[in-house]
Protein backbone atom coordinates (compact mmCIF):
# COMPACT_ATOMS: atom_id res chain seq x y z
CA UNK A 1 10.28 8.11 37.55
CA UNK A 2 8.75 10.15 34.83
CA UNK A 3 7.81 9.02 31.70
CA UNK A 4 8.17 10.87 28.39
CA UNK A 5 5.74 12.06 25.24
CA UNK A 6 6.38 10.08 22.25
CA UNK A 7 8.14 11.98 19.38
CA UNK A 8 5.53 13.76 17.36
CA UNK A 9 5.14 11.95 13.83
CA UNK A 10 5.27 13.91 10.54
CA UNK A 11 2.47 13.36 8.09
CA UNK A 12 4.07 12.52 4.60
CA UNK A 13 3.72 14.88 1.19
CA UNK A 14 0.47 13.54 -0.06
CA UNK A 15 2.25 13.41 -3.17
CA UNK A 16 5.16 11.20 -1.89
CA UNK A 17 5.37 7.37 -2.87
CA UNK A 18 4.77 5.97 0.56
CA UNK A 19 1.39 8.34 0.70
CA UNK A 20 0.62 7.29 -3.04
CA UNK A 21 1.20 3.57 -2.03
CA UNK A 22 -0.61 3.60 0.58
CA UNK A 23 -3.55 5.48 -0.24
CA UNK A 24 -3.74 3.05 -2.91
CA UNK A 25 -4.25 -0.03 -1.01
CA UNK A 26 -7.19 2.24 1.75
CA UNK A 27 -10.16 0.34 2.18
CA UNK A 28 -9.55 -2.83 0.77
CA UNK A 29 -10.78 -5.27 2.47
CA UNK A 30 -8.40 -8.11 4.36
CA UNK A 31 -8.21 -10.42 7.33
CA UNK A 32 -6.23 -7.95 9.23
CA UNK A 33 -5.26 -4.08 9.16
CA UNK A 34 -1.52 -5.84 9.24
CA UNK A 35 -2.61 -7.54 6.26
CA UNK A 36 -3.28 -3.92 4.06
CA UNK A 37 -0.03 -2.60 6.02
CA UNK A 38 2.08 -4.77 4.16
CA UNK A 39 0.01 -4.70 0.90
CA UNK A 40 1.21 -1.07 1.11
CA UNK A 41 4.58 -1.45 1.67
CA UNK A 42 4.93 -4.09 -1.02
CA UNK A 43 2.88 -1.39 -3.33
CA UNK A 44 5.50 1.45 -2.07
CA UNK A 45 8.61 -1.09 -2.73
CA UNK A 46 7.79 -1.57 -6.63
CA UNK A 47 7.05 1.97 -7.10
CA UNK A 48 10.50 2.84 -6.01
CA UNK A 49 12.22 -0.17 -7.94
CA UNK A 50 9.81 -1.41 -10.94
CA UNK A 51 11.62 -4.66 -10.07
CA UNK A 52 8.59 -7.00 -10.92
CA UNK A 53 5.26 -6.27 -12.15
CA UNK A 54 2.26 -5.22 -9.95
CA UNK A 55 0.80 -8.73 -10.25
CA UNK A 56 4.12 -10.68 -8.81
CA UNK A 57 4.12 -7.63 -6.07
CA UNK A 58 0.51 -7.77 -4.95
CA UNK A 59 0.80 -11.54 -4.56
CA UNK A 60 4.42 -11.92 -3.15
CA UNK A 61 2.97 -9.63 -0.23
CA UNK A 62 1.05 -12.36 1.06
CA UNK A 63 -1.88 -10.84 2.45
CA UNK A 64 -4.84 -12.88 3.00
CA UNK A 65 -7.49 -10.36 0.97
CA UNK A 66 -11.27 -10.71 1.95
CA UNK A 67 -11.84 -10.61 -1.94
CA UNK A 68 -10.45 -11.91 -4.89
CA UNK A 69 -6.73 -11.14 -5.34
CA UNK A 70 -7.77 -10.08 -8.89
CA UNK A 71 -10.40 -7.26 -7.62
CA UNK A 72 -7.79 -6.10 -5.08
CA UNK A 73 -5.54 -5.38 -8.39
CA UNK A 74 -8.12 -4.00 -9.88
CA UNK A 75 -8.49 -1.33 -7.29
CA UNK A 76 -5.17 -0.81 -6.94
CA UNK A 77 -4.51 -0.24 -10.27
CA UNK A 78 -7.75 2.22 -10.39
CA UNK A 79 -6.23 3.97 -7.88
CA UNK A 80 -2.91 4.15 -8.94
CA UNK A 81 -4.02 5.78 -12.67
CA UNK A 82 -6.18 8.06 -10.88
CA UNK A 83 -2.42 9.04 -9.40
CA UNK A 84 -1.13 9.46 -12.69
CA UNK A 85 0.82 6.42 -12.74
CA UNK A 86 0.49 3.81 -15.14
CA UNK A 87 0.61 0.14 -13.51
């Protein structure tokens, strides 16, 4: 029996929403990396669709922050003008 590599994974555009999305939620702090996982995909969800605003997103993720929810916004939003986009 022989067992095989895993597929080789692609590194996204750094200029691609799931990058921006993520790289905007980096290093803030929460219970569990699974926890800023899904911060990021909730971030990368209302950049595509603009649905909500970034308040309802950041808190309908769910993710139990080690800070205030309102710092973690903060730094998000930091983050994403220093993308160019306007939260």
């Amino acid at each position: 029996m022989t067992t095989k590599a895993p597929s080789p994974v692609q590194p996204s555009s750094p200029d691609s929403m799931e990058a921006i999305a993520y790289d905007s939620v980096a290093g803030i702090p929460t219970l569990e990396p699974h926890d800023r996982d899904r911060l990021g995909y909730a971030l990368w969800l209302w950049l595509k669709y603009r649905k909500d605003s970034l308040e309802v997103a950041v808190h309908a993720a769910g993710v139990r922050f080690l800070i205030p929810e309102d710092e973690a916004l903060g730094r998000v939003r930091e983050r994403l003008k220093a993308k160019g986009i306007q939260p």
